[in-house]
PDB file of N, CA and C in Angstrom:
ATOM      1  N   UNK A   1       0.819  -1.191   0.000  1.00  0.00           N
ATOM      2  CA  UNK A   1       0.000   0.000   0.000  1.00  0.00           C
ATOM      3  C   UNK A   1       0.860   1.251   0.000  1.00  0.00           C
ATOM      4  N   UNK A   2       1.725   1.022   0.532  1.00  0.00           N
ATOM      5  CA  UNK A   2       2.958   2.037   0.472  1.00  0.00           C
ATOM      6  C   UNK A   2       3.503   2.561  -0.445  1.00  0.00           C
ATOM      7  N   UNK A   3       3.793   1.808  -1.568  1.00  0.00           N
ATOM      8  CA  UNK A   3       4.180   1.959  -2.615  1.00  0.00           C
ATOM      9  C   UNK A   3       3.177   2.720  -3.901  1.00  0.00           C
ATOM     10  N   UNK A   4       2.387   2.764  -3.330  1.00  0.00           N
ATOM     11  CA  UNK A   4       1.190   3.599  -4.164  1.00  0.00           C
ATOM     12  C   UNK A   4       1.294   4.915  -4.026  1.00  0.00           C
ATOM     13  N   UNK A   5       1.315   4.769  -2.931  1.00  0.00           N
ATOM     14  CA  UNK A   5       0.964   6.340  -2.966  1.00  0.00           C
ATOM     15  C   UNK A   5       2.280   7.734  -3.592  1.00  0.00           C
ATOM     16  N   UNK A   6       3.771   7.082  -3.472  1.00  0.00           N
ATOM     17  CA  UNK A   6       4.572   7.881  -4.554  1.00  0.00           C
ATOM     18  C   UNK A   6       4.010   7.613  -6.004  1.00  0.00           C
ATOM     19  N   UNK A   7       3.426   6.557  -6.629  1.00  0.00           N
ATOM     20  CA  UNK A   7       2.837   6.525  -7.435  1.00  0.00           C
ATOM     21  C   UNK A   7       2.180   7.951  -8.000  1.00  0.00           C
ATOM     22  N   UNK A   8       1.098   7.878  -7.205  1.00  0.00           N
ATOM     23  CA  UNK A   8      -0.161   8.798  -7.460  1.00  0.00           C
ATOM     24  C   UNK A   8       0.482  10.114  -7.519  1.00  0.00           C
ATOM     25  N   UNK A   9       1.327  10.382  -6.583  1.00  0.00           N
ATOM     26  CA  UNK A   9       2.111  11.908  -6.605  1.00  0.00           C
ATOM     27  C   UNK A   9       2.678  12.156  -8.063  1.00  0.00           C
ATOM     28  N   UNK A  10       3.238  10.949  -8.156  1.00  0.00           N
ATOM     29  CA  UNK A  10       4.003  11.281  -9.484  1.00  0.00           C
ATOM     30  C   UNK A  10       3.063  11.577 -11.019  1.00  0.00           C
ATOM     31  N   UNK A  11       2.070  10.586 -10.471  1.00  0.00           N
ATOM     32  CA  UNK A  11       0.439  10.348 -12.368  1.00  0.00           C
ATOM     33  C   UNK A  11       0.332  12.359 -11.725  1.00  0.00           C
ATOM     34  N   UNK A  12       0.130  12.549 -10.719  1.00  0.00           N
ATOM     35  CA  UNK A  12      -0.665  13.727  -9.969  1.00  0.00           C
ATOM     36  C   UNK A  12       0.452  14.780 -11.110  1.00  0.00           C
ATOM     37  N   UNK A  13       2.024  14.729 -10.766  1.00  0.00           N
ATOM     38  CA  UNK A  13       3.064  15.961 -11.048  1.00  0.00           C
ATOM     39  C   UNK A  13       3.288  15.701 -12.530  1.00  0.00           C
ATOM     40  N   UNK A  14       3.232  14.533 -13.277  1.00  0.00           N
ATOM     41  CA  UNK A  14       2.612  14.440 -14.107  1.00  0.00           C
ATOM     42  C   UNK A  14       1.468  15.323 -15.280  1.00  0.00           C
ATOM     43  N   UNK A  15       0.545  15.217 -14.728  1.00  0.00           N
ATOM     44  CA  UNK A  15      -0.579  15.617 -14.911  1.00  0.00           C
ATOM     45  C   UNK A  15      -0.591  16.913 -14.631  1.00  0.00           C
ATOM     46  N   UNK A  16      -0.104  17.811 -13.909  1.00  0.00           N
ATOM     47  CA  UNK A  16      -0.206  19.155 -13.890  1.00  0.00           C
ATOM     48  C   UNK A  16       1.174  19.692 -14.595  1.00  0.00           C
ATOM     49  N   UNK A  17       2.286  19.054 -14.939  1.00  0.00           N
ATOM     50  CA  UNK A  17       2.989  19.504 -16.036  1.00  0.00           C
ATOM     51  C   UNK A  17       2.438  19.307 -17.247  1.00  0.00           C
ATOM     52  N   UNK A  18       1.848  18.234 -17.633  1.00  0.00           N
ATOM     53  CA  UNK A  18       0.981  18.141 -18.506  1.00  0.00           C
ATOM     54  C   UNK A  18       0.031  19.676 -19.033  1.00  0.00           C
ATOM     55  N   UNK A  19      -0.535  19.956 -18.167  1.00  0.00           N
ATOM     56  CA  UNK A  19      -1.859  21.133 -18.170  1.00  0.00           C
ATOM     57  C   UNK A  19      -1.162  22.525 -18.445  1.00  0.00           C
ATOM     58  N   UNK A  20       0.376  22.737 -17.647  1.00  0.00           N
ATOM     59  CA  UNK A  20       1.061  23.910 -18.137  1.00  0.00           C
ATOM     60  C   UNK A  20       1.953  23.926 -19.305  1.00  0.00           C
ATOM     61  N   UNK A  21       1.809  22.538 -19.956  1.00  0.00           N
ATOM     62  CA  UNK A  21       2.450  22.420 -21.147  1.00  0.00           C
ATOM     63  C   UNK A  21       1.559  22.756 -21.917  1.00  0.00           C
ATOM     64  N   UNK A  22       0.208  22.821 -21.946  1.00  0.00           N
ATOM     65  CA  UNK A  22      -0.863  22.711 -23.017  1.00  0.00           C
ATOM     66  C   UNK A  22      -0.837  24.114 -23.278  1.00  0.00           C
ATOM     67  N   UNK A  23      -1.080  24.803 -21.902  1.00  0.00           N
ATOM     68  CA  UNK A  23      -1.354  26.357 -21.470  1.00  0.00           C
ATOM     69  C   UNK A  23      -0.766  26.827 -22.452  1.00  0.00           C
ATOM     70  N   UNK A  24       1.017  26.448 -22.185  1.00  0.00           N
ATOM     71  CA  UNK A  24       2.055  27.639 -22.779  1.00  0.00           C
ATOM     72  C   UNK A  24       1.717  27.124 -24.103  1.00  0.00           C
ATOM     73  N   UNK A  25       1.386  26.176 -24.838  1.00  0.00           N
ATOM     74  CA  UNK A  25       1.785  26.015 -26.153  1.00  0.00           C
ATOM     75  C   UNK A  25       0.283  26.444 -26.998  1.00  0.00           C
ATOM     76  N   UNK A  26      -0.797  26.877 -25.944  1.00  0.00           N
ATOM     77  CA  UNK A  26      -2.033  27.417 -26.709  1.00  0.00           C
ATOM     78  C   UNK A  26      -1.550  29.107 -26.668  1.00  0.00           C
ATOM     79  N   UNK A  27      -1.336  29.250 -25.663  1.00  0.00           N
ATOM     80  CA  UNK A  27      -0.490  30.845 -26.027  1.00  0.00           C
ATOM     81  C   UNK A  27       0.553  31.467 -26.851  1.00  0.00           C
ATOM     82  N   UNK A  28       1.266  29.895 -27.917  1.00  0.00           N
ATOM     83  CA  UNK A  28       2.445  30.103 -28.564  1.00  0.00           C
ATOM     84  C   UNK A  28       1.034  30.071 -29.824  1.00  0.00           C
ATOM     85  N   UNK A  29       0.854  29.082 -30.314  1.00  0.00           N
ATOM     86  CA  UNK A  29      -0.293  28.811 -30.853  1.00  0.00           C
ATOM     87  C   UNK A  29      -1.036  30.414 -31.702  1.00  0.00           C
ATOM     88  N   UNK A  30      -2.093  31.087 -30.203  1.00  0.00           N
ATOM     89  CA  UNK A  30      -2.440  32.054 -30.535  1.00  0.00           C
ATOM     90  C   UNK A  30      -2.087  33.486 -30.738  1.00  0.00           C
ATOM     91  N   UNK A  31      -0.690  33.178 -30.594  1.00  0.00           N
ATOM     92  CA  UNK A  31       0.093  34.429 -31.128  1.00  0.00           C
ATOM     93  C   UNK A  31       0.738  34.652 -32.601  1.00  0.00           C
ATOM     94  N   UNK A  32       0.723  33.129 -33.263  1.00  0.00           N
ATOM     95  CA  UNK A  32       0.682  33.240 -34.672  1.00  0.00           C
ATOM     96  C   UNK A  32      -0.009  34.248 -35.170  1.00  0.00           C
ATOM     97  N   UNK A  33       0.382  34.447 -36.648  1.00  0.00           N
ATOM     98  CA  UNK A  33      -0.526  35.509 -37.299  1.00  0.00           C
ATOM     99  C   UNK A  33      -1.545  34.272 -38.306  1.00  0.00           C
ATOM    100  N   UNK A  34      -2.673  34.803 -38.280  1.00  0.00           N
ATOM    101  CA  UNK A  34      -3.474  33.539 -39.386  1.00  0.00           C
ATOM    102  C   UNK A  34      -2.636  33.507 -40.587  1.00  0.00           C
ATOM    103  N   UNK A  35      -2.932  32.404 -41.302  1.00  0.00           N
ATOM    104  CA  UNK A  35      -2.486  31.836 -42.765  1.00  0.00           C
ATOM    105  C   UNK A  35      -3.429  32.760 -43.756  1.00  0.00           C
ATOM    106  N   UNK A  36      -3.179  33.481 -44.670  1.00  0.00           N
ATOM    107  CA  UNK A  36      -3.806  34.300 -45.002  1.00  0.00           C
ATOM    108  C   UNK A  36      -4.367  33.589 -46.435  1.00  0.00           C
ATOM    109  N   UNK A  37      -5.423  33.720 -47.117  1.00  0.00           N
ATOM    110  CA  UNK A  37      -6.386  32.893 -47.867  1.00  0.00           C
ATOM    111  C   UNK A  37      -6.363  33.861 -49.199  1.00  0.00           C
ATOM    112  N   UNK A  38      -6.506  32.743 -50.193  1.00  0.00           N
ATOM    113  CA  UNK A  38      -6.315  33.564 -51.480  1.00  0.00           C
ATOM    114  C   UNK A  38      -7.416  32.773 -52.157  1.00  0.00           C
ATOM    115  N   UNK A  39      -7.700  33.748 -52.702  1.00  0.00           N
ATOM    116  CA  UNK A  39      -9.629  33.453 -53.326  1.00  0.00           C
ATOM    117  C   UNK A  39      -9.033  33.062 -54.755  1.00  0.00           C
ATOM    118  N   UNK A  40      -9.260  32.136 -55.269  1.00  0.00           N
ATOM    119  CA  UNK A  40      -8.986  31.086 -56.681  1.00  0.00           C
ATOM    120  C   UNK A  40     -10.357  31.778 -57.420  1.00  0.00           C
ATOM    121  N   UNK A  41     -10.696  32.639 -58.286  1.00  0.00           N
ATOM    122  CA  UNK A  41     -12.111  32.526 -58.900  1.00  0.00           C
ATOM    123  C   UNK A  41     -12.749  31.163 -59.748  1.00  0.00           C
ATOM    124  N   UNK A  42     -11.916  30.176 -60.046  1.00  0.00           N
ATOM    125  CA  UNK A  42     -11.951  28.760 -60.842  1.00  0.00           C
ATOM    126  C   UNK A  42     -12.313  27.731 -59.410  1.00  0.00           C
ATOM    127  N   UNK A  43     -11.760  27.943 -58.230  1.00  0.00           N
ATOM    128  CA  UNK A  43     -11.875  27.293 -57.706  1.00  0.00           C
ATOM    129  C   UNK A  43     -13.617  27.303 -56.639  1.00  0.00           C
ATOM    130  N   UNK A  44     -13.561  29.041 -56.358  1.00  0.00           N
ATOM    131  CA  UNK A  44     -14.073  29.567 -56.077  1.00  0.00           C
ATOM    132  C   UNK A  44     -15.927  29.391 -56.898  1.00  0.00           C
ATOM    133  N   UNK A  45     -15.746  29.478 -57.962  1.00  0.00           N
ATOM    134  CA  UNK A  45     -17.312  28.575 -58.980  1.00  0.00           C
ATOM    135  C   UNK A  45     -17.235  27.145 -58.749  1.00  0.00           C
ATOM    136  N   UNK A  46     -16.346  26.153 -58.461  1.00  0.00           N
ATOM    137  CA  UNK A  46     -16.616  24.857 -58.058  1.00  0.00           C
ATOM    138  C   UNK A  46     -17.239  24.431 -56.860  1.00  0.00           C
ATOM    139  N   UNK A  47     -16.875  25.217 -56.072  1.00  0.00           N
ATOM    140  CA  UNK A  47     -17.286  25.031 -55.061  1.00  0.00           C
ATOM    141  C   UNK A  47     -19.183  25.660 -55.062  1.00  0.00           C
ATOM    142  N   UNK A  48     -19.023  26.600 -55.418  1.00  0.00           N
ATOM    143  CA  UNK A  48     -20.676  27.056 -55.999  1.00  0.00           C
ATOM    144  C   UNK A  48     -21.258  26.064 -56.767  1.00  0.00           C
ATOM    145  N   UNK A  49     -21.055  25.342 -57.425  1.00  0.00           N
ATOM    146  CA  UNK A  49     -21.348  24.570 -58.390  1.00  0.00           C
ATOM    147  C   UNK A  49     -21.782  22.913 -57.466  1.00  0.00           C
ATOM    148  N   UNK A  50     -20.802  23.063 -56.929  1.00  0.00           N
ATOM    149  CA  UNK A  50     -21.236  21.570 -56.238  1.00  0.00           C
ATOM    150  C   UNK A  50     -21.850  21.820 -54.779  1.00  0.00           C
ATOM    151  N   UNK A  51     -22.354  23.069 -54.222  1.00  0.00           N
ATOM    152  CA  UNK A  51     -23.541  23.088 -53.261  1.00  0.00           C
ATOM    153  C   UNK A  51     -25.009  23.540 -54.416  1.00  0.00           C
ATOM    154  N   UNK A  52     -24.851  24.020 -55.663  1.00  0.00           N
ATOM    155  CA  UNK A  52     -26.006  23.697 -56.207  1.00  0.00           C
ATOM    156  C   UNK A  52     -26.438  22.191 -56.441  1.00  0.00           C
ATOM    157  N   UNK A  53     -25.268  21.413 -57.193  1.00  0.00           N
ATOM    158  CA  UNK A  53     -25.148  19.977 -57.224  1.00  0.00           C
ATOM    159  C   UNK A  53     -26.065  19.040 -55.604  1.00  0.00           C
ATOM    160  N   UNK A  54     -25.407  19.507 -54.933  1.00  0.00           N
ATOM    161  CA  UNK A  54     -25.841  18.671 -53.543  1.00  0.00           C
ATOM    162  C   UNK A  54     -27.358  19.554 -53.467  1.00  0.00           C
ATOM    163  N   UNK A  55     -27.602  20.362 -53.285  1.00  0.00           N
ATOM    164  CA  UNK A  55     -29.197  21.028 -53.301  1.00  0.00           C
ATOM    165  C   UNK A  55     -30.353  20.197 -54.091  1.00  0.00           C
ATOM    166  N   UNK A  56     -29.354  19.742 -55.538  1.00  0.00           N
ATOM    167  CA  UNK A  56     -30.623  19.413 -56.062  1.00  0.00           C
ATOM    168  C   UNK A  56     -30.527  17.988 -56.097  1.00  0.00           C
ATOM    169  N   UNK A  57     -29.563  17.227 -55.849  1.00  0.00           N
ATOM    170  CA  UNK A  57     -29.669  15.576 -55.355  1.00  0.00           C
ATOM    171  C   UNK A  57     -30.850  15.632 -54.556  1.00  0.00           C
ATOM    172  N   UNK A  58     -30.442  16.967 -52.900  1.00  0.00           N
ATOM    173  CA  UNK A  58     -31.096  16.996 -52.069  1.00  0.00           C
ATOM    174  C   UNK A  58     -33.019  16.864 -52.770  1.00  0.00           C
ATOM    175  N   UNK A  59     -33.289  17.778 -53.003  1.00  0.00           N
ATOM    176  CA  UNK A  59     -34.590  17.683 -54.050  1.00  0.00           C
ATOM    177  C   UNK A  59     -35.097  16.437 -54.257  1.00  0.00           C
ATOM    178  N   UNK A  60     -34.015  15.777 -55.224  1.00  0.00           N
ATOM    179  CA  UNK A  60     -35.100  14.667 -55.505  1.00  0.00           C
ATOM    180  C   UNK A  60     -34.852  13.193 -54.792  1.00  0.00           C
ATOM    181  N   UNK A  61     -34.123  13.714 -53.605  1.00  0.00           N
ATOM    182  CA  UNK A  61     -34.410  12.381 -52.326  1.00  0.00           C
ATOM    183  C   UNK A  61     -35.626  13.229 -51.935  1.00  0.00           C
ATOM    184  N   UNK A  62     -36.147  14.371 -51.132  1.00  0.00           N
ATOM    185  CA  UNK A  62     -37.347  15.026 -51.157  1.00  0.00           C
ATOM    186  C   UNK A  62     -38.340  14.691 -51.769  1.00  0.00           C
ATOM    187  N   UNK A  63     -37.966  14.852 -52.942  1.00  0.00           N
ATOM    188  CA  UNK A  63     -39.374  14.828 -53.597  1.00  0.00           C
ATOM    189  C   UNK A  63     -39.908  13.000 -53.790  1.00  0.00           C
ATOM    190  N   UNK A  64     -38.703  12.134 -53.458  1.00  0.00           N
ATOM    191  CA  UNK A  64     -38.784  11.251 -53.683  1.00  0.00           C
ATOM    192  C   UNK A  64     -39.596  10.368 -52.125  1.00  0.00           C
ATOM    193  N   UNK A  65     -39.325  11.538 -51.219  1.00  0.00           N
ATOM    194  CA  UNK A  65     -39.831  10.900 -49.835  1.00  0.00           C
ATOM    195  C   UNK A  65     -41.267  11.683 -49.651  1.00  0.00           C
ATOM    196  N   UNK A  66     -41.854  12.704 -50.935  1.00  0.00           N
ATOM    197  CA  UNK A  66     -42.431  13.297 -50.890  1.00  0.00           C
ATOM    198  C   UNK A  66     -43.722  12.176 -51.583  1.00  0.00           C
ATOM    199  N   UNK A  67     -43.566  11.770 -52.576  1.00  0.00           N
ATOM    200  CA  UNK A  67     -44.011  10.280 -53.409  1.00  0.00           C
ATOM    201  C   UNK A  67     -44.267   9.793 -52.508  1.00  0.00           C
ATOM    202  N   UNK A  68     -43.819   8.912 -51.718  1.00  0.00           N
ATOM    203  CA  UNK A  68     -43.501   7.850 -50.755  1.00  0.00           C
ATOM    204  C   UNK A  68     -44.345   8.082 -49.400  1.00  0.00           C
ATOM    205  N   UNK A  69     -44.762   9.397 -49.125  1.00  0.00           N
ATOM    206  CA  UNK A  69     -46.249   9.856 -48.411  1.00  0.00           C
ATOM    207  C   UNK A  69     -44.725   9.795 -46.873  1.00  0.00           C
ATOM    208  N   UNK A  70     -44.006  10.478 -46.975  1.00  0.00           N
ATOM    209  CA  UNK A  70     -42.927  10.206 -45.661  1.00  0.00           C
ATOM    210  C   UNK A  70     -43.228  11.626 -45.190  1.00  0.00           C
ATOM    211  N   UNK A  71     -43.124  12.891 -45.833  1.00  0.00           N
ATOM    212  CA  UNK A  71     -43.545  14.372 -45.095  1.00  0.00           C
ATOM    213  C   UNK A  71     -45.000  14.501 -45.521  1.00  0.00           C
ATOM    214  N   UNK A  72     -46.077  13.844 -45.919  1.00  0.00           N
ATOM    215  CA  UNK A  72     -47.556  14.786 -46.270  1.00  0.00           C
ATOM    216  C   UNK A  72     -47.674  15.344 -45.111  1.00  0.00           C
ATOM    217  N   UNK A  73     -48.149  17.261 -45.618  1.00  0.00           N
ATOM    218  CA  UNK A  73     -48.811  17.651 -44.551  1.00  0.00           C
ATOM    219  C   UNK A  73     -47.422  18.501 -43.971  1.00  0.00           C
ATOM    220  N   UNK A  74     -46.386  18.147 -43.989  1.00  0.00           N
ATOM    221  CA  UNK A  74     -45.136  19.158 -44.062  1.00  0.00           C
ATOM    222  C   UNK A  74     -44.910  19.829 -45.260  1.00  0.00           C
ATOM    223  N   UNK A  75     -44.054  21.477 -44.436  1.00  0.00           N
ATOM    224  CA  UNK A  75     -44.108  22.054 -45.638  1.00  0.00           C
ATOM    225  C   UNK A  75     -42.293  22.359 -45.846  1.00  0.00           C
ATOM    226  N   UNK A  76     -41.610  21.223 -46.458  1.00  0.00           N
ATOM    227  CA  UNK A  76     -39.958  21.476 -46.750  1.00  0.00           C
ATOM    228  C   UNK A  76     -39.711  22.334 -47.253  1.00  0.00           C
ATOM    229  N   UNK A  77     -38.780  23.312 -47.146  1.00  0.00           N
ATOM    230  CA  UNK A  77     -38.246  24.357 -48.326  1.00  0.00           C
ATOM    231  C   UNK A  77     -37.706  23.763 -49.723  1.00  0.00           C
ATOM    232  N   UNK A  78     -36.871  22.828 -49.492  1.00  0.00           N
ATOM    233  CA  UNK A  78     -36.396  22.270 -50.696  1.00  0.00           C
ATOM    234  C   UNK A  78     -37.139  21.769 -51.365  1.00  0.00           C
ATOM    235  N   UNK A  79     -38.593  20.713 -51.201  1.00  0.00           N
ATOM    236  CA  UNK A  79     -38.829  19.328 -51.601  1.00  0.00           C
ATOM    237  C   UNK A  79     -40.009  19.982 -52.961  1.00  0.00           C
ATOM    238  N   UNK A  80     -39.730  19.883 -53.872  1.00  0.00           N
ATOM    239  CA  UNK A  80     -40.175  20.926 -55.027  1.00  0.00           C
ATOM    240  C   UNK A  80     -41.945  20.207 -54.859  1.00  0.00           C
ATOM    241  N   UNK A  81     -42.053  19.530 -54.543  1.00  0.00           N
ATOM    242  CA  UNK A  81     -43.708  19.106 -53.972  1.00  0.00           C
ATOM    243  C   UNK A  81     -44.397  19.860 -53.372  1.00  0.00           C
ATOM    244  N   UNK A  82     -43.766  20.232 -52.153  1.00  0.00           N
ATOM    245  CA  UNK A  82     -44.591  20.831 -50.875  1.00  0.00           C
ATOM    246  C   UNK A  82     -44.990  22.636 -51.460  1.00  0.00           C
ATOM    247  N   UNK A  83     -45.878  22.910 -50.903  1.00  0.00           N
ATOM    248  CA  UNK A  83     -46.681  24.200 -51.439  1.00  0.00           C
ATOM    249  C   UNK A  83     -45.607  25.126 -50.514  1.00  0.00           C
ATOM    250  N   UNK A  84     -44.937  25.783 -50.856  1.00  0.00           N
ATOM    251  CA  UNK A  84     -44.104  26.691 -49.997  1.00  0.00           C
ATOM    252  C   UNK A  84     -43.982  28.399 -50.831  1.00  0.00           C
ATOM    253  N   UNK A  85     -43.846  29.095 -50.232  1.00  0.00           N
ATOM    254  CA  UNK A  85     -43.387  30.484 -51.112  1.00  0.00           C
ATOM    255  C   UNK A  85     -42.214  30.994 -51.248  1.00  0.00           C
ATOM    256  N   UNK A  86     -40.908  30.018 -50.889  1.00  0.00           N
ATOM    257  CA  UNK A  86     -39.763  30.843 -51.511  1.00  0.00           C
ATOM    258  C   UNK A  86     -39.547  29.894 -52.799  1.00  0.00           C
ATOM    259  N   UNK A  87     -38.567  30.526 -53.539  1.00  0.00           N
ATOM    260  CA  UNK A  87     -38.251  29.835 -54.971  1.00  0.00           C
ATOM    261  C   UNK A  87     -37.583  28.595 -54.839  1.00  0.00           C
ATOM    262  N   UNK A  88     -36.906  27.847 -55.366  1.00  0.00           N
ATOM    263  CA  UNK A  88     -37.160  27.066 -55.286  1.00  0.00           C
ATOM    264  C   UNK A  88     -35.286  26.868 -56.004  1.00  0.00           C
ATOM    265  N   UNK A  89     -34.007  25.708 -55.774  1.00  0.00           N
ATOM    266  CA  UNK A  89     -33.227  26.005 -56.203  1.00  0.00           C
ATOM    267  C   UNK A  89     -33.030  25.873 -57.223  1.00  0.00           C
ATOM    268  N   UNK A  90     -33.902  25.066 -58.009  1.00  0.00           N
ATOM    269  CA  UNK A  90     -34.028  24.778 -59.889  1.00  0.00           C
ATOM    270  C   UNK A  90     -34.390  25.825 -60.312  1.00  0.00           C
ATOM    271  N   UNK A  91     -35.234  26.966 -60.206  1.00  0.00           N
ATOM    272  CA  UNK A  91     -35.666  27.720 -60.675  1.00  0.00           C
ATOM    273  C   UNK A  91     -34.318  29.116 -60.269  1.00  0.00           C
ATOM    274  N   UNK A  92     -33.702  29.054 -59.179  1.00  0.00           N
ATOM    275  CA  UNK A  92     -32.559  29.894 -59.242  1.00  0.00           C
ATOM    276  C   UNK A  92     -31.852  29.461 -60.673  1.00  0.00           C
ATOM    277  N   UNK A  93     -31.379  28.271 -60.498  1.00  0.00           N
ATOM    278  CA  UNK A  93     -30.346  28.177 -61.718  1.00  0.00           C
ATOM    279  C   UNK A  93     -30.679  27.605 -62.648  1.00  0.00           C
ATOM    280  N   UNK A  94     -32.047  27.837 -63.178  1.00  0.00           N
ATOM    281  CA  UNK A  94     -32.338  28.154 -64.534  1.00  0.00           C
ATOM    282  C   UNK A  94     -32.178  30.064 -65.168  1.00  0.00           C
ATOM    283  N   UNK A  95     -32.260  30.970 -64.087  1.00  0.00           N
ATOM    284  CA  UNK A  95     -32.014  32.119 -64.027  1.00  0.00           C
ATOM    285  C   UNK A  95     -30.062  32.359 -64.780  1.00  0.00           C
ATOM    286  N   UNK A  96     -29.439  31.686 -63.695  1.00  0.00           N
ATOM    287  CA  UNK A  96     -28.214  31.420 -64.356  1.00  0.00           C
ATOM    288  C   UNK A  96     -27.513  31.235 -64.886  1.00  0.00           C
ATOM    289  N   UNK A  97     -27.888  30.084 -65.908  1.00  0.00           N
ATOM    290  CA  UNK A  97     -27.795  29.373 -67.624  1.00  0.00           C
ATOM    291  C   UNK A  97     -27.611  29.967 -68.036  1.00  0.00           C
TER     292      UNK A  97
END
């Protein structure tokens, strides 16, 4: 039983060098200057391009759970079924074309 307890002191001194190691190295950390970001315009439309892409997959799992009687009676923004009043994202990017 004896032998434990230098144990625990030590997991213990351990463990709180541990916590002032984290400290100092989140303060080294946040004294960096940020990585500064450069806007690609090529890259910059792909990325536009493939959250229209995912929008309108989105749609016709919607409209497809819309068939399938899974929302009647809900009103989705996306699900080109449901009676809603904003536009709709097919009809944005037919504007676009």
């Amino acid at each position: 039983m004896s032998d434990i307890k230098p144990i625990g002191h030590f997991i213990m001194v351990l463990c709180m060098i541990n916590v002032v190691l984290l400290v100092l190295l989140h303060k080294e950390v946040s004294k960096e200057k940020p990585v500064p970001t450069i806007s690609v315009p090529a890259i910059d439309k792909l990325i536009e391009d493939s959250k229209s892409r995912e929008s309108m997959i989105m749609q016709v799992i919607l409209l497809g759970q819309h068939k399938g009687g899974l929302h009647v009676g809900e009103a989705i923004d996306l699900c080109p079924a449901c009676p809603t009043d904003l536009l709709k994202i097919t009809e944005l990017n037919k504007g676009n074309l």
